[in-house]
C-alpha atoms as a PDB file:
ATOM      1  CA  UNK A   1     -28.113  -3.236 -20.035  1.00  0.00           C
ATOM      2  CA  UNK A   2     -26.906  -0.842 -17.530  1.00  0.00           C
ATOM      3  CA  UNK A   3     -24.221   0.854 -16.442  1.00  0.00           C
ATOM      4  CA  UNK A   4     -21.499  -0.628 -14.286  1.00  0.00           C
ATOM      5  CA  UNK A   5     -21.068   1.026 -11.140  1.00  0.00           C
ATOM      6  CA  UNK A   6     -17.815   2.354 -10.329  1.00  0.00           C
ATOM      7  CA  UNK A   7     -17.240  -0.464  -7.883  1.00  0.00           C
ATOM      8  CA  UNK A   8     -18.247  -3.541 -10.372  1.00  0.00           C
ATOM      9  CA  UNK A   9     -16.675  -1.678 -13.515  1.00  0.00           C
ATOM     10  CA  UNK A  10     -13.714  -3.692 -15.095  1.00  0.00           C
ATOM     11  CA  UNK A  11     -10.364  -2.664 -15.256  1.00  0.00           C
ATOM     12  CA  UNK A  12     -10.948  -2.836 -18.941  1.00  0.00           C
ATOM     13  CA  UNK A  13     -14.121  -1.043 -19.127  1.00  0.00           C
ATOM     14  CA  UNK A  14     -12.978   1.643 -17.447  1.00  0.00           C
ATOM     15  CA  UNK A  15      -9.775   2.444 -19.531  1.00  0.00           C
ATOM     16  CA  UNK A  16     -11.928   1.374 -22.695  1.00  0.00           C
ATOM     17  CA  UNK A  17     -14.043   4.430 -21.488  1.00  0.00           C
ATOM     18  CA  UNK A  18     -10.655   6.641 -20.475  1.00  0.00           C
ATOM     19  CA  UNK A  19     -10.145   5.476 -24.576  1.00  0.00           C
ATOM     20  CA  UNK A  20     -13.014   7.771 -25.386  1.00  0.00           C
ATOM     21  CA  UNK A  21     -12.350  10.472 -23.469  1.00  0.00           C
ATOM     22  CA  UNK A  22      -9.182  10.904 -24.989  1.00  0.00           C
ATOM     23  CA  UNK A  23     -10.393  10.580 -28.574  1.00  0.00           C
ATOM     24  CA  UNK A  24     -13.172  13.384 -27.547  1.00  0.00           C
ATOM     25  CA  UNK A  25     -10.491  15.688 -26.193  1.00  0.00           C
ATOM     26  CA  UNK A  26      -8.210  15.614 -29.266  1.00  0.00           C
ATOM     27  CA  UNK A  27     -11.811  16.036 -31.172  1.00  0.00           C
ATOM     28  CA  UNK A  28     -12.187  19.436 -28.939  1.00  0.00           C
ATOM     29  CA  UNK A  29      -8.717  20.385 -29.145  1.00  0.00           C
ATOM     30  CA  UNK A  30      -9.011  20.653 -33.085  1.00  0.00           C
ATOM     31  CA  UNK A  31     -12.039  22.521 -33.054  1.00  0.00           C
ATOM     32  CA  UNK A  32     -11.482  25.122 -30.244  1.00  0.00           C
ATOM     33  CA  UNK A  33      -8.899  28.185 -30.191  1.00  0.00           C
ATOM     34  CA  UNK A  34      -7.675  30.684 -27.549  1.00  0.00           C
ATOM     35  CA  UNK A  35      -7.389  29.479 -23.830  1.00  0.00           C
ATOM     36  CA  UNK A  36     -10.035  26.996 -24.126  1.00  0.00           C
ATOM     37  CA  UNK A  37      -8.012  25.094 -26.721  1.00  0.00           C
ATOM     38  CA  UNK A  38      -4.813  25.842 -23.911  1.00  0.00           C
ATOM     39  CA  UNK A  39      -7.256  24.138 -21.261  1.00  0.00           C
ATOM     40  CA  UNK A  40      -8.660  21.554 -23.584  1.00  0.00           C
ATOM     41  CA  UNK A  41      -4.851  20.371 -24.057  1.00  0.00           C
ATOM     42  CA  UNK A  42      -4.154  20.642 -20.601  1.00  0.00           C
ATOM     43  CA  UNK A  43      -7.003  18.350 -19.341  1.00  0.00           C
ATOM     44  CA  UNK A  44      -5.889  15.931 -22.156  1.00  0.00           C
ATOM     45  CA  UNK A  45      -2.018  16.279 -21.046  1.00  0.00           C
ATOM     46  CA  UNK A  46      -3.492  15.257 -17.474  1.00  0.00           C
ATOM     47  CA  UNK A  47      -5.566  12.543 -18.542  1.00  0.00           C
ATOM     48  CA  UNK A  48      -2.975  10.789 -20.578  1.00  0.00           C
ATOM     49  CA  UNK A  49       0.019  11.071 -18.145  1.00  0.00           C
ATOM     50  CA  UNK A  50      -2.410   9.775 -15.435  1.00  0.00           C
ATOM     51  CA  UNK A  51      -4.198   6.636 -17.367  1.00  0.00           C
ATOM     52  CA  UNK A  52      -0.209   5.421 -18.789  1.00  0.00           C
ATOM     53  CA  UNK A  53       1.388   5.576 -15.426  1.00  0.00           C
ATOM     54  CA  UNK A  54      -1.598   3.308 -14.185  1.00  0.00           C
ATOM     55  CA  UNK A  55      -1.546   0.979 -16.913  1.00  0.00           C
ATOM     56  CA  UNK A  56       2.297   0.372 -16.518  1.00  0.00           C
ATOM     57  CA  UNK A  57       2.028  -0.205 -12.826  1.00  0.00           C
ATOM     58  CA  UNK A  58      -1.333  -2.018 -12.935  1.00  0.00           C
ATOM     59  CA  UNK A  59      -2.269  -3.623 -16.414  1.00  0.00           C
ATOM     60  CA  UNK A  60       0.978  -4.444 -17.867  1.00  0.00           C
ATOM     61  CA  UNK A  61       2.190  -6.335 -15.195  1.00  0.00           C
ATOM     62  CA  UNK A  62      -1.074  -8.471 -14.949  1.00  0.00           C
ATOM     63  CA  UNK A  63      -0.851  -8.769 -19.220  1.00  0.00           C
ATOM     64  CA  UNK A  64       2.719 -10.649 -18.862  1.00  0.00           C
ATOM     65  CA  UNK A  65       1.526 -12.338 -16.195  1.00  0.00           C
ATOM     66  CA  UNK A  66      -1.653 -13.955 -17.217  1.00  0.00           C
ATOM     67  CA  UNK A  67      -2.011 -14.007 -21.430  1.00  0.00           C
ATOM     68  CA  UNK A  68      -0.597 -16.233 -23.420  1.00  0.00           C
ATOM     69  CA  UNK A  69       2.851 -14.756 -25.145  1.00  0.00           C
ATOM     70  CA  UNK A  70       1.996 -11.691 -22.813  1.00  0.00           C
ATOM     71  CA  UNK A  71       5.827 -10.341 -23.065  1.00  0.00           C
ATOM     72  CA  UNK A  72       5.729  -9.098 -26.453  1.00  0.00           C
ATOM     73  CA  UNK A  73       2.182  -7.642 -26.159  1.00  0.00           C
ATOM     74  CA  UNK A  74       2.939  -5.495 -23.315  1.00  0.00           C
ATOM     75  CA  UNK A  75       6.402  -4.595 -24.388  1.00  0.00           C
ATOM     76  CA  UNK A  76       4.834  -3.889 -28.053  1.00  0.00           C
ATOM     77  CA  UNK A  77       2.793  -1.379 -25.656  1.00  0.00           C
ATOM     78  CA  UNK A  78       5.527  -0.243 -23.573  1.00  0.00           C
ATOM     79  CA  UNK A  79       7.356   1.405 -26.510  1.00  0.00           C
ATOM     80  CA  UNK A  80       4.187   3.015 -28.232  1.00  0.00           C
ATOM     81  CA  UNK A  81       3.800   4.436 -24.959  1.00  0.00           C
ATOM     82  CA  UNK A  82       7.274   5.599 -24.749  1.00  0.00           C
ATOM     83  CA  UNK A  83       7.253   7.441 -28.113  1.00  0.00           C
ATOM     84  CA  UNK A  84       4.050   9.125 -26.998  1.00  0.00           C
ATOM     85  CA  UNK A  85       5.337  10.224 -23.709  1.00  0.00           C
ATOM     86  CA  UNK A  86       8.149  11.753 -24.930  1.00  0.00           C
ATOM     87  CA  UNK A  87       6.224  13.006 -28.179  1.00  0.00           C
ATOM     88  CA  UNK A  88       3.316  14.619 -25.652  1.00  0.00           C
ATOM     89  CA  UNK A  89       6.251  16.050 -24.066  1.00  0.00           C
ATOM     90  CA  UNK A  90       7.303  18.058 -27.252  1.00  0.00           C
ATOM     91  CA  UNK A  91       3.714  19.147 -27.379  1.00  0.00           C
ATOM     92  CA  UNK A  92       3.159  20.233 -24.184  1.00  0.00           C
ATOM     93  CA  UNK A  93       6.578  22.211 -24.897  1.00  0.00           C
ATOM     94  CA  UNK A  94       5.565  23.860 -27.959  1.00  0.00           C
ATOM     95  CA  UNK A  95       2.430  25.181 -26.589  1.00  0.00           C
ATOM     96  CA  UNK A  96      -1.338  25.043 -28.170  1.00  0.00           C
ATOM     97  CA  UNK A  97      -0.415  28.672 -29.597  1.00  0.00           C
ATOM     98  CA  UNK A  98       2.548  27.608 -31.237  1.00  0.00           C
ATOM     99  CA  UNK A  99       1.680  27.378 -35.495  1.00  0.00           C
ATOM    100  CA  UNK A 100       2.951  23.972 -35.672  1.00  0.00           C
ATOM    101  CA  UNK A 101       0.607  22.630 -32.257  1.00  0.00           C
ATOM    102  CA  UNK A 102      -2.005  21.943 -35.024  1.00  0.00           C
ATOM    103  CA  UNK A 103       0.296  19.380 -37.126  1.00  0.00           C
ATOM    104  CA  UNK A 104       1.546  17.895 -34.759  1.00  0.00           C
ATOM    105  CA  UNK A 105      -1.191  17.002 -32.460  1.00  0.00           C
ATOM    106  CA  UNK A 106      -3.389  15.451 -35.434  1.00  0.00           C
ATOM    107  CA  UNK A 107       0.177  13.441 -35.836  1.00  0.00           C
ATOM    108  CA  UNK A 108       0.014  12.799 -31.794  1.00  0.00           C
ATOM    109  CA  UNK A 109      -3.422  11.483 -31.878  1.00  0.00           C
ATOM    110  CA  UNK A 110      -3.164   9.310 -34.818  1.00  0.00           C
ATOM    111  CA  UNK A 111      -0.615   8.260 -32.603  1.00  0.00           C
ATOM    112  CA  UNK A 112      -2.024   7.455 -29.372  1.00  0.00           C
ATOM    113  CA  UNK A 113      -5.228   6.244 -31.687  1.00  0.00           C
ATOM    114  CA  UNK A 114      -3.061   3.666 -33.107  1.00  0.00           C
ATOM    115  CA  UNK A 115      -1.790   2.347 -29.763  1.00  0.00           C
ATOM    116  CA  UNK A 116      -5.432   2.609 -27.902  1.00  0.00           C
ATOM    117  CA  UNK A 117      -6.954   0.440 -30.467  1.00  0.00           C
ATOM    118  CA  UNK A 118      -4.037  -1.950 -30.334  1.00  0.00           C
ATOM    119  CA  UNK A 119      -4.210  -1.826 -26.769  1.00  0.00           C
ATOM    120  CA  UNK A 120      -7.926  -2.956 -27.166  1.00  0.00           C
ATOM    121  CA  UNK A 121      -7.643  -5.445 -29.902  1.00  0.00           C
ATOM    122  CA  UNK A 122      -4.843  -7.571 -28.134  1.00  0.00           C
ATOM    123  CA  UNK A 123      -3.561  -6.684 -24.809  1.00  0.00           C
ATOM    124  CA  UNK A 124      -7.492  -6.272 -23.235  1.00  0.00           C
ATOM    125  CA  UNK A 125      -9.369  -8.730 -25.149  1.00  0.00           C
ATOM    126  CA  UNK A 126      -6.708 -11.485 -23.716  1.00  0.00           C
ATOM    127  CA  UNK A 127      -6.840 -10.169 -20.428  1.00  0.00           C
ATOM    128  CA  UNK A 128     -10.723 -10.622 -20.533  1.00  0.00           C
ATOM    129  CA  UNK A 129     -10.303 -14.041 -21.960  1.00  0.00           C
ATOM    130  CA  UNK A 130      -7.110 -15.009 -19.524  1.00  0.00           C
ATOM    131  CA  UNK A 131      -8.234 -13.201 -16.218  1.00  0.00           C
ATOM    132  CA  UNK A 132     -11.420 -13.559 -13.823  1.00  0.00           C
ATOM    133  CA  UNK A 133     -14.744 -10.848 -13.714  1.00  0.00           C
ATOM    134  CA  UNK A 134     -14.000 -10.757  -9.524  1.00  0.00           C
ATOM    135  CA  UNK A 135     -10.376  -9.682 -11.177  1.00  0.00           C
ATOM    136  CA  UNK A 136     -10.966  -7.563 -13.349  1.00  0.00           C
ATOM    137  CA  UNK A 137     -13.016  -5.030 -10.790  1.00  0.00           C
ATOM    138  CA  UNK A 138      -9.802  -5.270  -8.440  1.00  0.00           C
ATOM    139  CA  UNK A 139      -7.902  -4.306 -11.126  1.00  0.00           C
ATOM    140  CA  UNK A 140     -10.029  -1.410 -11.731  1.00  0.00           C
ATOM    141  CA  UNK A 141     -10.100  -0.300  -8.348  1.00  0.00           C
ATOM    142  CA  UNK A 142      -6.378  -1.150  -8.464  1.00  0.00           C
ATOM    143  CA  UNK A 143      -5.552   1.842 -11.655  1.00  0.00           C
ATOM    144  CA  UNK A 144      -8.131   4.230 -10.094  1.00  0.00           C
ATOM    145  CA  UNK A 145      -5.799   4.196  -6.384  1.00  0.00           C
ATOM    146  CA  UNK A 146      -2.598   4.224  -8.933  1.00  0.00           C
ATOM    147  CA  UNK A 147      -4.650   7.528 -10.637  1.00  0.00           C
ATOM    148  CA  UNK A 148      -4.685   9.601  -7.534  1.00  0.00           C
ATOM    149  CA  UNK A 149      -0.986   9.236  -7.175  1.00  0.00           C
ATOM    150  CA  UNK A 150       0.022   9.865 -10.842  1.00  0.00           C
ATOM    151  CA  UNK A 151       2.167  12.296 -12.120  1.00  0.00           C
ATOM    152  CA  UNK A 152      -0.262  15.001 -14.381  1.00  0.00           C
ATOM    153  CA  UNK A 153       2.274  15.498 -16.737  1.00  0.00           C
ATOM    154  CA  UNK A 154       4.374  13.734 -19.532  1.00  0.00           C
ATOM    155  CA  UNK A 155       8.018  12.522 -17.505  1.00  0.00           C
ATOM    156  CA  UNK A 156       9.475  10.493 -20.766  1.00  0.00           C
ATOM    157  CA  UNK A 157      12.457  10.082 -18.723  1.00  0.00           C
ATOM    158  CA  UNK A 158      11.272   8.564 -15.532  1.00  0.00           C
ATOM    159  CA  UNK A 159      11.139   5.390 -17.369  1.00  0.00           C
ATOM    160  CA  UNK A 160       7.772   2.992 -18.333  1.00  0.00           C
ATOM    161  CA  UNK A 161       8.225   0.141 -15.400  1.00  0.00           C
ATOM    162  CA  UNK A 162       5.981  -0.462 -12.737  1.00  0.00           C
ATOM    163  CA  UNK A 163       9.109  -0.024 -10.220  1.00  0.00           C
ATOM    164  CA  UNK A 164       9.775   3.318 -12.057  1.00  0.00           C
ATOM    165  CA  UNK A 165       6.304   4.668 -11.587  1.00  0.00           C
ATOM    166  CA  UNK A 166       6.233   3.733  -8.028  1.00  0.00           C
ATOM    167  CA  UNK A 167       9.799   5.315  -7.252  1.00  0.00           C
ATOM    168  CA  UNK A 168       9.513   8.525  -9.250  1.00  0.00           C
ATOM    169  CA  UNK A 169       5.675   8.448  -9.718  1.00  0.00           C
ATOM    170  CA  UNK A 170       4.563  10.169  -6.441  1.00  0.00           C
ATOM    171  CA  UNK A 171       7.187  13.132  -6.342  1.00  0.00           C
ATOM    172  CA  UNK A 172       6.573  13.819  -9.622  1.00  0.00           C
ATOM    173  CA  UNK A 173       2.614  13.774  -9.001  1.00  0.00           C
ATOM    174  CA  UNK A 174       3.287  16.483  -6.146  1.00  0.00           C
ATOM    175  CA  UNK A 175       5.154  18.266  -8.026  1.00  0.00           C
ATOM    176  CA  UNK A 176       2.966  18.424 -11.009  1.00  0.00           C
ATOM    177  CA  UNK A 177       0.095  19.004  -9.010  1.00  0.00           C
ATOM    178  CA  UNK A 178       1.186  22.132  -7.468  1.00  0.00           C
ATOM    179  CA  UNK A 179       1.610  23.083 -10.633  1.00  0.00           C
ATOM    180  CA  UNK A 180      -1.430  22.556 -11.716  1.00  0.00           C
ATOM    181  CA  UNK A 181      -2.565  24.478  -8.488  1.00  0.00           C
ATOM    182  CA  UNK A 182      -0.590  27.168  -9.265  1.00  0.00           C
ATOM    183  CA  UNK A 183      -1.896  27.150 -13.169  1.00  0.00           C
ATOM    184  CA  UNK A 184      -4.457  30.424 -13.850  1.00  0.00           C
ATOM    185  CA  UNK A 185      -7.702  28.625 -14.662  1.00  0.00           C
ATOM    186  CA  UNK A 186      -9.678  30.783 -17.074  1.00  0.00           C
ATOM    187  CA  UNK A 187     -13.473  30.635 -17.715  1.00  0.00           C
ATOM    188  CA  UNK A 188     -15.334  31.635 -20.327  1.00  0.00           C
END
């Protein structure tokens, strides 16, 4: 079977496959040290802050609005993903040099392991079952636009809605990209 391109690639697919990256980061995160361990964390900080903010704006909305019982499977969702906002928050605080990073990041991704496969398991699988193929590839190109505009940081207080990501999402994505501009890349 092959690939999906990028423009017939599900909505689900492709955060199935954001899923994995994550899981890999966290796997290099634990084994690296020094400022590639700092960058490793980084790129997963990014990654996360981006895929949430375009599930709340994107998939959650479509979830309530199209699965059976979808209210308490997205809001189920919502509050994982408001405990690991605010909990990648603390992290990205404390710094990959700090002595307790190590603790509490294998906490974090047990965490955000937890809520992925949940994610998977209920919220997706009914959206595949409740929602069209033709649908599913808008929605995908649908999360990749919300992407660009993302915030690349945890904002645990800008709040989980898709109302809240569209008011505070954009200046916060500036702002966190210049930041990110401004961040001394090393290579090594």
């Amino acid at each position: 079977m092959a690939a999906n391109t990028e423009s017939e690639e599900t909505v689900i697919d492709l955060l199935v496959n954001q899923h994995k990256q994550i899981q890999a980061l966290f796997a290099e995160i634990q084994t690296s040290s020094g400022e590639q361990k700092t960058e490793r964390f980084h790129d997963l900080v990014r990654l996360l802050a981006i895929h949430e903010s375009a599930e709340e704006q994107v998939v959650h909305p479509a979830a309530r609005r199209s699965i059976p019982d979808g209210e308490p499977v997205v809001d189920e969702r919502l509050e994982e993903e408001k405990q690991a906002k605010q909990a990648l928050a603390e992290l990205y605080d404390l710094g990959a040099e700090h002595p307790d990073f190590d603790v509490r990041l294998r906490s974090f991704a047990e965490l955000i392991l937890r809520h992925a496969n949940a994610e998977e398991a209920q919220e997706f699988e009914q959206l595949r079952a409740s929602v069209s193929e033709s649908e599913l590839i808008r929605m995908a190109s649908a999360v990749r636009t919300a992407e660009s505009l993302a915030p690349t940081r945890p904002h645990p207080s800008a709040g989980e809605s898709p109302a809240a990501n569209l008011l505070t999402g954009p200046p916060l994505a500036i702002f966190d990209r210049v930041r990110d501009a401004l961040r001394p890349r090393h290579h090594g």
